[in-house]
PDB file of N, CA and C in Angstrom:
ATOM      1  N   UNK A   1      23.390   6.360  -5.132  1.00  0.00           N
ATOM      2  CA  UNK A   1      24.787   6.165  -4.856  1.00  0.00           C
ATOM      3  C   UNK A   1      24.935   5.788  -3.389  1.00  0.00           C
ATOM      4  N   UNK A   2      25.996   5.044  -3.029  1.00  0.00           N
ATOM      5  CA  UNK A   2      26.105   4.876  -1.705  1.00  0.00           C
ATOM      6  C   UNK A   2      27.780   5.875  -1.605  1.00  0.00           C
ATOM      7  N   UNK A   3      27.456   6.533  -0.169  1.00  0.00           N
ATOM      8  CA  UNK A   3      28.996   7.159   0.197  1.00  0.00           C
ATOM      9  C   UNK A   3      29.429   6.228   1.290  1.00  0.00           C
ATOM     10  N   UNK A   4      31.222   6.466   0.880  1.00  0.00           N
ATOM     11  CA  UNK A   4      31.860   5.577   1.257  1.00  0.00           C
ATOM     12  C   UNK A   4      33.089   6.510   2.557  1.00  0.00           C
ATOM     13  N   UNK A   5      32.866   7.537   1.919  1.00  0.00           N
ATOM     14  CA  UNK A   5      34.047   8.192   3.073  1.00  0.00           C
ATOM     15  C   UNK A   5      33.181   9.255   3.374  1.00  0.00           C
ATOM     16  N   UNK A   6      33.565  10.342   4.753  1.00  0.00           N
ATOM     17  CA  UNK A   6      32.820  11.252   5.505  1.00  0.00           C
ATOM     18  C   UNK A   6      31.270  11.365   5.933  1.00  0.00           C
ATOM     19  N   UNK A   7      31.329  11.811   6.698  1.00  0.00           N
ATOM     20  CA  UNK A   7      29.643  12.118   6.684  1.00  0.00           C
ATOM     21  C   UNK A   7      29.073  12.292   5.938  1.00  0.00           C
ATOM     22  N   UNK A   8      27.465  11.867   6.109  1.00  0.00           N
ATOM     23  CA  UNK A   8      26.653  12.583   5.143  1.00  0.00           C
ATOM     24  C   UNK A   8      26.258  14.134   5.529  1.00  0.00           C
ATOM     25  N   UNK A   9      26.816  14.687   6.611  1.00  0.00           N
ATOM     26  CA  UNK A   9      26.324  16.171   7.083  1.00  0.00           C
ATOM     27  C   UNK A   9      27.229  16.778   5.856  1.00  0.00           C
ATOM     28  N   UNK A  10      29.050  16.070   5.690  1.00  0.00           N
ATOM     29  CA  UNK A  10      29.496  17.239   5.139  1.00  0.00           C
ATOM     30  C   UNK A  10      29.224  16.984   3.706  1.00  0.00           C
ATOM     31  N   UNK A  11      28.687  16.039   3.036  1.00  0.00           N
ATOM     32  CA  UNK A  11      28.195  15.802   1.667  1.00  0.00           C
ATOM     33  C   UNK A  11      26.996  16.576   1.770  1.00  0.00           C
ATOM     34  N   UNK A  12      26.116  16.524   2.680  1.00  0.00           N
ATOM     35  CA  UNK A  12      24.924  17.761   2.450  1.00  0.00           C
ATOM     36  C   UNK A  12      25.422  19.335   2.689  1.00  0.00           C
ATOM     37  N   UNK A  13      26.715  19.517   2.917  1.00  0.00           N
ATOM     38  CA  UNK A  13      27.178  21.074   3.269  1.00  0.00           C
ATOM     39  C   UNK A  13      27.468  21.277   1.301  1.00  0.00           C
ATOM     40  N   UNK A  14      27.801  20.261   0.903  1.00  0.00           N
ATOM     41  CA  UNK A  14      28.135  20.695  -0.902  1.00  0.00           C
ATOM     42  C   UNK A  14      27.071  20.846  -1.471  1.00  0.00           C
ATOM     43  N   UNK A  15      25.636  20.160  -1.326  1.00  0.00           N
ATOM     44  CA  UNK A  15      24.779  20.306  -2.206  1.00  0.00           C
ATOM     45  C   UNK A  15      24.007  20.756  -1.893  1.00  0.00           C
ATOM     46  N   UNK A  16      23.067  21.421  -3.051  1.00  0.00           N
ATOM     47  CA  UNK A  16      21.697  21.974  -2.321  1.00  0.00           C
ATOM     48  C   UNK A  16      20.955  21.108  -2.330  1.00  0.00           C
ATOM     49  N   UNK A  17      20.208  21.089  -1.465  1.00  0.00           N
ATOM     50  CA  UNK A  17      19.583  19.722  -0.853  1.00  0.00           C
ATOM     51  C   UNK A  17      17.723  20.546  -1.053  1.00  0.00           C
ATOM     52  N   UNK A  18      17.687  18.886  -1.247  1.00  0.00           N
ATOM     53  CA  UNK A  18      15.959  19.122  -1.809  1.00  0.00           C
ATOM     54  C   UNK A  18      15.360  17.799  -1.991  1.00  0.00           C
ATOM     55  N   UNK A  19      14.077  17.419  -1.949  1.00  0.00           N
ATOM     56  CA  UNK A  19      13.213  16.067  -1.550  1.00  0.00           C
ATOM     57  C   UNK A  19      13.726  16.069   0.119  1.00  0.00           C
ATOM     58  N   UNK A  20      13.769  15.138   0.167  1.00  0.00           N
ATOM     59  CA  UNK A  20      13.422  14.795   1.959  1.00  0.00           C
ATOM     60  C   UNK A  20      14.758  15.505   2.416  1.00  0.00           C
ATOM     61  N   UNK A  21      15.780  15.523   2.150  1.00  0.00           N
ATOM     62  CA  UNK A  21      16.946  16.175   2.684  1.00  0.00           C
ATOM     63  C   UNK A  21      16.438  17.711   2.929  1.00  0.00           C
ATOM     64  N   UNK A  22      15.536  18.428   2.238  1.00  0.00           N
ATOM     65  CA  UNK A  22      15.448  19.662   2.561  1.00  0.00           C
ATOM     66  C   UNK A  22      14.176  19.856   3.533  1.00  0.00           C
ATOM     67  N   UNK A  23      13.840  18.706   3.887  1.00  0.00           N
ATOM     68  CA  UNK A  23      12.712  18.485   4.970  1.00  0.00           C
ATOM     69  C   UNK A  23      13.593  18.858   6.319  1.00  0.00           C
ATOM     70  N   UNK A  24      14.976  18.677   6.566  1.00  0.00           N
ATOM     71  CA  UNK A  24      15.160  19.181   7.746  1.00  0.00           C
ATOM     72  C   UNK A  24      15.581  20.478   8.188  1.00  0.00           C
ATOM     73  N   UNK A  25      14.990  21.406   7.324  1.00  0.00           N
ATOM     74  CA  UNK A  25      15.139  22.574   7.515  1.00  0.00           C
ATOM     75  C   UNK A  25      13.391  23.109   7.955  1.00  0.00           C
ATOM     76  N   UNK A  26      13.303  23.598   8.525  1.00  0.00           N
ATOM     77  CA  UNK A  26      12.755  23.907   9.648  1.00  0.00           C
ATOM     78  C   UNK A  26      11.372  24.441   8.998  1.00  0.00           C
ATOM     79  N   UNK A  27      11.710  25.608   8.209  1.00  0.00           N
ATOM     80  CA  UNK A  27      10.725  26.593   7.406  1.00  0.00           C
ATOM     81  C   UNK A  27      10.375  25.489   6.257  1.00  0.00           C
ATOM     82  N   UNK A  28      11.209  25.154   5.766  1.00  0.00           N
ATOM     83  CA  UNK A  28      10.829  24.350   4.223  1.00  0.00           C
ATOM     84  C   UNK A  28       9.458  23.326   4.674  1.00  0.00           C
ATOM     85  N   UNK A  29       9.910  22.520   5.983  1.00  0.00           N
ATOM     86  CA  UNK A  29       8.756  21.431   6.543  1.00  0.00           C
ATOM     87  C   UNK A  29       7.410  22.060   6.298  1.00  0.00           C
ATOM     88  N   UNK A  30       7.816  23.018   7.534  1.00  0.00           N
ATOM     89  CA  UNK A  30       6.436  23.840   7.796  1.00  0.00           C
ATOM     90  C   UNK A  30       5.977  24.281   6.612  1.00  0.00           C
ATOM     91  N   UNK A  31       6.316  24.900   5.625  1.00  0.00           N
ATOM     92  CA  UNK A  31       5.585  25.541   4.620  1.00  0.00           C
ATOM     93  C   UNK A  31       4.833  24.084   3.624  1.00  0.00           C
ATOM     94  N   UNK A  32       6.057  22.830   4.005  1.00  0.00           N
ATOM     95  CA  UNK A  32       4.906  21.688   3.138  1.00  0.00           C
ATOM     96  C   UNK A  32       4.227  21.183   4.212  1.00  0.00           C
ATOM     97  N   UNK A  33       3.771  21.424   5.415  1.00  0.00           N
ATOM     98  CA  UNK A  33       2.931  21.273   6.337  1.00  0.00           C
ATOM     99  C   UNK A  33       3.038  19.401   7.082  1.00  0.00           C
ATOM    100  N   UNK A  34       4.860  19.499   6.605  1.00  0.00           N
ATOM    101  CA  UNK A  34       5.368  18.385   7.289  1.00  0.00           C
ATOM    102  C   UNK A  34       5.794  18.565   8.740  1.00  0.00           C
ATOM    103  N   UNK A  35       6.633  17.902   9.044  1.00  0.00           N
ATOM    104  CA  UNK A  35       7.038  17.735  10.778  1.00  0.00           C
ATOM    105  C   UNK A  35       8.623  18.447  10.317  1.00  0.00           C
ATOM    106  N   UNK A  36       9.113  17.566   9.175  1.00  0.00           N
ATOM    107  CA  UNK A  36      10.663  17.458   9.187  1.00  0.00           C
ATOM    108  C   UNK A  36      11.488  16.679   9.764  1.00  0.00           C
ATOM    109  N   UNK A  37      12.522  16.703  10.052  1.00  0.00           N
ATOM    110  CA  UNK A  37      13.334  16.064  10.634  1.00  0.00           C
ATOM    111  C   UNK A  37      14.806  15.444   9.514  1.00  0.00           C
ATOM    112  N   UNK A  38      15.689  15.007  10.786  1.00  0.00           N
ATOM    113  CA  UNK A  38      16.193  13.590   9.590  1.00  0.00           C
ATOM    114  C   UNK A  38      15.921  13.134   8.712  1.00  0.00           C
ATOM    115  N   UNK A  39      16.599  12.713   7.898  1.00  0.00           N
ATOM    116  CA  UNK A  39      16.322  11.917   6.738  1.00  0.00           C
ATOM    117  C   UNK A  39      17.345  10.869   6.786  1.00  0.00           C
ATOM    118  N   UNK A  40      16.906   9.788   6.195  1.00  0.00           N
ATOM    119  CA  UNK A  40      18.042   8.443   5.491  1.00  0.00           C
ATOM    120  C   UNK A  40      18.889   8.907   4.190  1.00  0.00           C
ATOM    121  N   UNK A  41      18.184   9.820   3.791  1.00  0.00           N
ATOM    122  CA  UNK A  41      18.432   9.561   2.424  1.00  0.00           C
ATOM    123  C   UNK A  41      19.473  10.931   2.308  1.00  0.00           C
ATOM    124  N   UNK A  42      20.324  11.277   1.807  1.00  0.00           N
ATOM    125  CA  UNK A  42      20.684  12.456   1.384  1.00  0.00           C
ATOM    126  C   UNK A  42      20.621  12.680  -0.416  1.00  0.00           C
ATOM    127  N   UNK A  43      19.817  13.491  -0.838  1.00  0.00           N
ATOM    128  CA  UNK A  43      19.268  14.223  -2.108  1.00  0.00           C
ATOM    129  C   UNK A  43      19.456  15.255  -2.250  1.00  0.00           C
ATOM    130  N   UNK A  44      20.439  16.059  -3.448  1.00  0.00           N
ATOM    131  CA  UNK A  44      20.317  17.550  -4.084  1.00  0.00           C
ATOM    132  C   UNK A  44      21.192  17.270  -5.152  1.00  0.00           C
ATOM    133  N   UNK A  45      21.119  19.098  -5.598  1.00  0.00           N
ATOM    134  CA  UNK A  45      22.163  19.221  -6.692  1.00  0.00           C
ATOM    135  C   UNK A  45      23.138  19.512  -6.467  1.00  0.00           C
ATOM    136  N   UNK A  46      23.542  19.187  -7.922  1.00  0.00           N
ATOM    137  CA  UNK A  46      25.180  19.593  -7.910  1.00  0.00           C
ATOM    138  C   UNK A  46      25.430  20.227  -9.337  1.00  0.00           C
ATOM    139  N   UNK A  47      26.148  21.220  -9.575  1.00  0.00           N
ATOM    140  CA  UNK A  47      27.123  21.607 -10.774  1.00  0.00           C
ATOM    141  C   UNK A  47      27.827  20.590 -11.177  1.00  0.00           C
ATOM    142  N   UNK A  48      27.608  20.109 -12.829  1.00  0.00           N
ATOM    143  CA  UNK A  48      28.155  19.288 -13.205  1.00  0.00           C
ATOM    144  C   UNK A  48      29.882  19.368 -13.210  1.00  0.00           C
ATOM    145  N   UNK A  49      30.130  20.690 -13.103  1.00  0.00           N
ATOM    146  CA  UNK A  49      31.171  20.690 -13.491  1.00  0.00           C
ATOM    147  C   UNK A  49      32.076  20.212 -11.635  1.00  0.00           C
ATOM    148  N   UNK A  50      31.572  19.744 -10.847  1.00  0.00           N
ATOM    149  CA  UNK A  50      31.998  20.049  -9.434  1.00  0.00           C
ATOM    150  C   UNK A  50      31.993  18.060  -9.026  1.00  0.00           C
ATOM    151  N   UNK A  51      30.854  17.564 -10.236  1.00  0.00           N
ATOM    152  CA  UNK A  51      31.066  16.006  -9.873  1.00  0.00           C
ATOM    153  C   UNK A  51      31.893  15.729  -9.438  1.00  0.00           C
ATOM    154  N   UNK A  52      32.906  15.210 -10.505  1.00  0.00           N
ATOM    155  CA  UNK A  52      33.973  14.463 -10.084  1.00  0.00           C
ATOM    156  C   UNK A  52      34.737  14.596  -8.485  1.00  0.00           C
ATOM    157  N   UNK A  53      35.218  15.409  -8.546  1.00  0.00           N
ATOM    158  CA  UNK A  53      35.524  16.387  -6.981  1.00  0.00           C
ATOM    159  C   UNK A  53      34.783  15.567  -6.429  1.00  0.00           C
ATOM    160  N   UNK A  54      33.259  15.659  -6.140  1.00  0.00           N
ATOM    161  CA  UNK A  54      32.194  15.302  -5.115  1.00  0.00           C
ATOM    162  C   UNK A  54      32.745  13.758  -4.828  1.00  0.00           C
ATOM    163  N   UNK A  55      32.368  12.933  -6.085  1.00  0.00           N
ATOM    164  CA  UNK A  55      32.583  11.734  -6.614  1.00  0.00           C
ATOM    165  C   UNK A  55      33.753  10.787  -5.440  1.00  0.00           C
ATOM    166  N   UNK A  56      34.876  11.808  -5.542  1.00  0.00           N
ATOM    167  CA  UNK A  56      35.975  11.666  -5.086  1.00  0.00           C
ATOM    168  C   UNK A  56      36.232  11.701  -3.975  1.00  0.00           C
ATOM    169  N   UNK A  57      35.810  13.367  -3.080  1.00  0.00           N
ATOM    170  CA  UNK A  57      35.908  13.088  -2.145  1.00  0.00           C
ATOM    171  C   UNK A  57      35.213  13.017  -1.241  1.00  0.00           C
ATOM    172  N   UNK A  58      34.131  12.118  -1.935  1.00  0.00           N
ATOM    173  CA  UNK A  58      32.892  11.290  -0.332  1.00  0.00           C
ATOM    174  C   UNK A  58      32.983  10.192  -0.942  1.00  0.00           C
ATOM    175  N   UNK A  59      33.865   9.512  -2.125  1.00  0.00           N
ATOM    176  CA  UNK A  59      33.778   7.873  -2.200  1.00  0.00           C
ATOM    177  C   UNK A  59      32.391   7.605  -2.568  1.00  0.00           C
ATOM    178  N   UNK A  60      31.783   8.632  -3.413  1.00  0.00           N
ATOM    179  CA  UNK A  60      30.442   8.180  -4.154  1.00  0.00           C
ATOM    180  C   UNK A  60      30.427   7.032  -5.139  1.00  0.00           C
ATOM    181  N   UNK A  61      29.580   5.846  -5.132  1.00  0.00           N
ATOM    182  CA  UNK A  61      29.710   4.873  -6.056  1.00  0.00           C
ATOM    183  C   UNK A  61      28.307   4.429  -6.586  1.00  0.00           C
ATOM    184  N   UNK A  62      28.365   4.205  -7.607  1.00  0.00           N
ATOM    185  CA  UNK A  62      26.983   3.648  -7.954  1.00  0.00           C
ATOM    186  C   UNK A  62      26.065   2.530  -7.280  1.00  0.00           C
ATOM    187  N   UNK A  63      24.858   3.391  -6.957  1.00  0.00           N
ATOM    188  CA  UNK A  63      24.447   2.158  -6.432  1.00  0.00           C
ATOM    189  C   UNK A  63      22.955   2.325  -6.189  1.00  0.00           C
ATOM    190  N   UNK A  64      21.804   1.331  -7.031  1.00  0.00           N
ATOM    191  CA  UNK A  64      20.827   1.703  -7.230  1.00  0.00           C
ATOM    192  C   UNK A  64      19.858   1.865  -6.061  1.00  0.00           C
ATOM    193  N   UNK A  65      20.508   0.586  -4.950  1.00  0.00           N
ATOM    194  CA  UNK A  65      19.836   1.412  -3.417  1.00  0.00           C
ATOM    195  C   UNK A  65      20.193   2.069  -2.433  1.00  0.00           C
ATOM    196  N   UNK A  66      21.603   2.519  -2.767  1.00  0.00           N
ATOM    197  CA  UNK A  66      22.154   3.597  -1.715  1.00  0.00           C
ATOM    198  C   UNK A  66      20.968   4.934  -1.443  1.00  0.00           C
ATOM    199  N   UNK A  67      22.040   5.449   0.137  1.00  0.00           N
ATOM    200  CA  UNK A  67      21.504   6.491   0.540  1.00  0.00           C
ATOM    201  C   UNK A  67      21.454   7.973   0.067  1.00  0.00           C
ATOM    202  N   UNK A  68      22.152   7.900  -1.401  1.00  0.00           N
ATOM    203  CA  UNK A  68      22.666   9.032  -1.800  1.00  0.00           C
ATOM    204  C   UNK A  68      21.821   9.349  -2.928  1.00  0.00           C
ATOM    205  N   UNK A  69      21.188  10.332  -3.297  1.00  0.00           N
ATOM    206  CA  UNK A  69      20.036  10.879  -4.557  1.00  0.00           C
ATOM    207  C   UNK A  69      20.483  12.105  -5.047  1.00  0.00           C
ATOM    208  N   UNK A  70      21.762  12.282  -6.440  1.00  0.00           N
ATOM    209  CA  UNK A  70      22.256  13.446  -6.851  1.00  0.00           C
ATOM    210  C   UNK A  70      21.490  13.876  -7.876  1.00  0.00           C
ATOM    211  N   UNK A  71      20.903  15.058  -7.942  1.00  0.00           N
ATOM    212  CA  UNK A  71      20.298  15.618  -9.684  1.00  0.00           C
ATOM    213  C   UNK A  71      21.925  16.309 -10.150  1.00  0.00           C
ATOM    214  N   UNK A  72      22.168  16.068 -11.469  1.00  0.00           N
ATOM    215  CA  UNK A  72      23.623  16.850 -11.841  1.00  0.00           C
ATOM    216  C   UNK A  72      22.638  18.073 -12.875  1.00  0.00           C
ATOM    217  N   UNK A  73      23.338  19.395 -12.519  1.00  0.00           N
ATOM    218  CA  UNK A  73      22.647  20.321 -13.727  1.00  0.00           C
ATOM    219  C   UNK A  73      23.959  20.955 -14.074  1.00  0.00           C
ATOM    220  N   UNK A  74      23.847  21.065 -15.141  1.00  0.00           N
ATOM    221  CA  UNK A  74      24.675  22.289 -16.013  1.00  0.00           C
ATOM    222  C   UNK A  74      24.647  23.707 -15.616  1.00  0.00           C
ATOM    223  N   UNK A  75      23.521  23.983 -15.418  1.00  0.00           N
ATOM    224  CA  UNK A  75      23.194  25.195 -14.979  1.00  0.00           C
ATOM    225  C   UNK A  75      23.042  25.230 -12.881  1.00  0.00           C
ATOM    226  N   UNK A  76      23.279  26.325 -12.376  1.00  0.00           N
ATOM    227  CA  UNK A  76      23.149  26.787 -11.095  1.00  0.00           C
ATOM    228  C   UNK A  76      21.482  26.607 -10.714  1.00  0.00           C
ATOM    229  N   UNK A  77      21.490  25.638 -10.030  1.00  0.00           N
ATOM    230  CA  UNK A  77      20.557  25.079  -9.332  1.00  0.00           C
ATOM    231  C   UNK A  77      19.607  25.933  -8.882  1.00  0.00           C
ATOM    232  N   UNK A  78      18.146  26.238  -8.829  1.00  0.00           N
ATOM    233  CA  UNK A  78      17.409  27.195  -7.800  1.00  0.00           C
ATOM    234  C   UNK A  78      16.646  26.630  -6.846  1.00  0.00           C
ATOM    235  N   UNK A  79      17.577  27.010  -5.679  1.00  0.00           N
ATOM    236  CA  UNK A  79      17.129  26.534  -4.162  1.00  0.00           C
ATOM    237  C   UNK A  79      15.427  27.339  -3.966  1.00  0.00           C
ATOM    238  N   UNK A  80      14.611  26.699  -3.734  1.00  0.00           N
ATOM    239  CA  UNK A  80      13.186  27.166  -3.987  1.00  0.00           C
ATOM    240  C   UNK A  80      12.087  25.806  -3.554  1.00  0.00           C
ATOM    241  N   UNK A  81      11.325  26.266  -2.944  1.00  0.00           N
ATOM    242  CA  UNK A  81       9.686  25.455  -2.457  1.00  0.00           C
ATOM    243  C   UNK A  81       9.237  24.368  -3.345  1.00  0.00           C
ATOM    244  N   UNK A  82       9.186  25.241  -4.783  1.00  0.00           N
ATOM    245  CA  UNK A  82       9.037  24.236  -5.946  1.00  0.00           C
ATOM    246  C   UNK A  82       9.532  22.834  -6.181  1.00  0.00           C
ATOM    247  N   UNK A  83      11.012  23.340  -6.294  1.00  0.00           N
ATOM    248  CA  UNK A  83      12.070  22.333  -6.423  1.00  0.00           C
ATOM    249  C   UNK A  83      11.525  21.141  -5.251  1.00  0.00           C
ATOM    250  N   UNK A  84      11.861  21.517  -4.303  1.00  0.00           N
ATOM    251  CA  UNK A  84      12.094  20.602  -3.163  1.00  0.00           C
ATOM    252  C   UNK A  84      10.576  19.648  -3.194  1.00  0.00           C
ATOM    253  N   UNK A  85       9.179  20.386  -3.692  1.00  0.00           N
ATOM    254  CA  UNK A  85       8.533  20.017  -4.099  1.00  0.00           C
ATOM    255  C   UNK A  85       8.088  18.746  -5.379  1.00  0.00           C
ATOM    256  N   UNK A  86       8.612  19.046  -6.289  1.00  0.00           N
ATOM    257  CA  UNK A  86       8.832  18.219  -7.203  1.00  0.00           C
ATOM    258  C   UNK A  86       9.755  17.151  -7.026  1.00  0.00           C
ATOM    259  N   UNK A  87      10.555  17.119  -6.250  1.00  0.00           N
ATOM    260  CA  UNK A  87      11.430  15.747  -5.771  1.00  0.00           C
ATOM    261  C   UNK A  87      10.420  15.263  -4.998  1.00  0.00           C
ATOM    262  N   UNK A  88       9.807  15.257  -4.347  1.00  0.00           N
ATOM    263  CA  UNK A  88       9.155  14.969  -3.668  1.00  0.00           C
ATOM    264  C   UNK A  88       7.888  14.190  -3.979  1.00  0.00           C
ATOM    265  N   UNK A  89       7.075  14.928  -4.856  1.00  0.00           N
ATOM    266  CA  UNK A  89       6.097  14.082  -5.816  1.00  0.00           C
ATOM    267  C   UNK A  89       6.946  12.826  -6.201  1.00  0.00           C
ATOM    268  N   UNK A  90       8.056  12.751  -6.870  1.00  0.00           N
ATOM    269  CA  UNK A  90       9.335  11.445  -7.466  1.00  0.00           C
ATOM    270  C   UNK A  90       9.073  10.602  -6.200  1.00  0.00           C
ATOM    271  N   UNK A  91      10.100  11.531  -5.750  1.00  0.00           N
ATOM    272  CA  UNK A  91      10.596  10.260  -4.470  1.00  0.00           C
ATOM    273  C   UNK A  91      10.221   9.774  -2.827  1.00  0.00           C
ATOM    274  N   UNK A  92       8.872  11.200  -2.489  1.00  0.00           N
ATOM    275  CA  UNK A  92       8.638  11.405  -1.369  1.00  0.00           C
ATOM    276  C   UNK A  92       7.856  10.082  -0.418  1.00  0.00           C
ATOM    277  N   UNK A  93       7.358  10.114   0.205  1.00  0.00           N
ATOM    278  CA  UNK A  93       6.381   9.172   0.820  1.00  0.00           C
ATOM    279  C   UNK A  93       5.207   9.321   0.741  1.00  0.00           C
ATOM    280  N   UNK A  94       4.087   8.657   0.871  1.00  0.00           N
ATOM    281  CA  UNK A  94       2.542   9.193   0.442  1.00  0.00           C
ATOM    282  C   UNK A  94       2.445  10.483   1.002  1.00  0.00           C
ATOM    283  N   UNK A  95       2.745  10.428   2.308  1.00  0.00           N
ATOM    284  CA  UNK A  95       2.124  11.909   3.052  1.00  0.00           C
ATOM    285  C   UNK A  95       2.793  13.157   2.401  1.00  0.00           C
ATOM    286  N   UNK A  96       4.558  12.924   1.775  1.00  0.00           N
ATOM    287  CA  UNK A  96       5.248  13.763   1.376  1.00  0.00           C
ATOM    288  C   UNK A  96       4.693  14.180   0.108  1.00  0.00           C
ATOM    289  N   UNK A  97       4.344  13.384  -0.586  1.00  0.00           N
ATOM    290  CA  UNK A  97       3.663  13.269  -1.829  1.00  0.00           C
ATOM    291  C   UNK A  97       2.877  14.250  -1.694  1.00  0.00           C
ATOM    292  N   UNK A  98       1.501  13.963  -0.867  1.00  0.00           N
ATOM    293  CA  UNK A  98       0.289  15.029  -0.525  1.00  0.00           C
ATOM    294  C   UNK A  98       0.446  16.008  -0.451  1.00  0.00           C
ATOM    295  N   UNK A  99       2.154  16.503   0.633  1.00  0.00           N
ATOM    296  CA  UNK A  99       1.763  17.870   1.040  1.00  0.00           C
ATOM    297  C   UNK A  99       2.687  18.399  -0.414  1.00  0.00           C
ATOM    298  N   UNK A 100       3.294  18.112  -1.008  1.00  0.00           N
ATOM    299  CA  UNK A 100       4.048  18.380  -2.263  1.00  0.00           C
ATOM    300  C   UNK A 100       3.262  19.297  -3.179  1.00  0.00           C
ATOM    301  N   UNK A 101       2.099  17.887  -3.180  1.00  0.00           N
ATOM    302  CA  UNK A 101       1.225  18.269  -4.200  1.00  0.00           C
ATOM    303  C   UNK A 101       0.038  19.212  -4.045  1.00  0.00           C
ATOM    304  N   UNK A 102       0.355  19.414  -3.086  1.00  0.00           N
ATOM    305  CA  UNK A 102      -0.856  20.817  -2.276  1.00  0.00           C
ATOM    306  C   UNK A 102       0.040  21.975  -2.191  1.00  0.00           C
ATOM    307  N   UNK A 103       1.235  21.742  -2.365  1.00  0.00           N
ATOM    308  CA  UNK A 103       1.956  23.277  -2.564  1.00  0.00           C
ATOM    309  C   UNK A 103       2.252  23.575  -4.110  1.00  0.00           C
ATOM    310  N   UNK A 104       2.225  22.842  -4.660  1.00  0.00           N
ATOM    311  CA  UNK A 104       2.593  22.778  -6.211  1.00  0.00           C
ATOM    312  C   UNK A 104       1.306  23.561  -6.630  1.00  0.00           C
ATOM    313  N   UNK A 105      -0.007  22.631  -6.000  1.00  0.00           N
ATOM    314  CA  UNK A 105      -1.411  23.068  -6.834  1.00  0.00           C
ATOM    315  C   UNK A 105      -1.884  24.867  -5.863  1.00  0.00           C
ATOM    316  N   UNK A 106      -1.187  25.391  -5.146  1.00  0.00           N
ATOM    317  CA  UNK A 106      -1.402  27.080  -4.630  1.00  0.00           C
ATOM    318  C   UNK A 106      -0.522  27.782  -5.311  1.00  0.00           C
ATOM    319  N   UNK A 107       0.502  27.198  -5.610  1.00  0.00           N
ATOM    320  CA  UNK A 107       1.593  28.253  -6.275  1.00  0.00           C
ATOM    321  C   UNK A 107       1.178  28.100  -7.749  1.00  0.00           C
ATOM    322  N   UNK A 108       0.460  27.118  -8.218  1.00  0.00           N
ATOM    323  CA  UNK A 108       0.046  27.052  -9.841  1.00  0.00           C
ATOM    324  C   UNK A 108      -1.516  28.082 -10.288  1.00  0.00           C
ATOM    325  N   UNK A 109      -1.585  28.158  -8.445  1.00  0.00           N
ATOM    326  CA  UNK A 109      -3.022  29.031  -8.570  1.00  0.00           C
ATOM    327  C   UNK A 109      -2.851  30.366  -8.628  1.00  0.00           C
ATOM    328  N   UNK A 110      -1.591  31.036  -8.122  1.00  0.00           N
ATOM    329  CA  UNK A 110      -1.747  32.136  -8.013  1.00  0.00           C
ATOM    330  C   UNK A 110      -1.573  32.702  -9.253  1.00  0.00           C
TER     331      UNK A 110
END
């Protein structure tokens, strides 16, 4: 999707953010043994039932190369290593990819 009105800070204050958006949180990096930082992209969930709202008021529109990456769930999202992990394998960058997949394969070990 591309957004059309407000920031993307306050569109990332609605969702839980995960793939590279949750790279700029500080602990999440470090534990995938990234740097972090910024991102282009803003990615998370949302309660389906909260779309429209969202939709509305950030002027979300379809758009297959916008900066915007929503998962919609029915169910309450779980903010977790995993998660942010598995977007990441999808959509990450090689290196994001790697460290993804090196946290996926310790937590599948224990």
């Amino acid at each position: 999707m591309t957004q059309t009105r407000r920031r993307p800070a306050a569109l990332e204050e609605v969702l839980m953010l995960s793939g590279r958006s949750a790279l700029q949180d500080v602990p999440t990096a470090t534990r995938l043994g990234l740097a972090g930082g910024d991102s282009e992209i803003v990615e998370g969930y949302l309660r389906r039932e909260h779309l429209e709202e969202v939709l509305t008021r950030f002027g979300l529109v379809a758009d297959a190369e916008g900066e915007v990456f929503l998962h919609i769930s029915d169910e309450t999202p779980v903010d977790s290593i995993i998660t942010t992990a598995l977007d990441l394998v999808e959509r990450g960058t090689t290196r994001e990819r790697s460290a993804a997949h090196n946290v996926l394969g310790s937590v599948l070990a224990q």
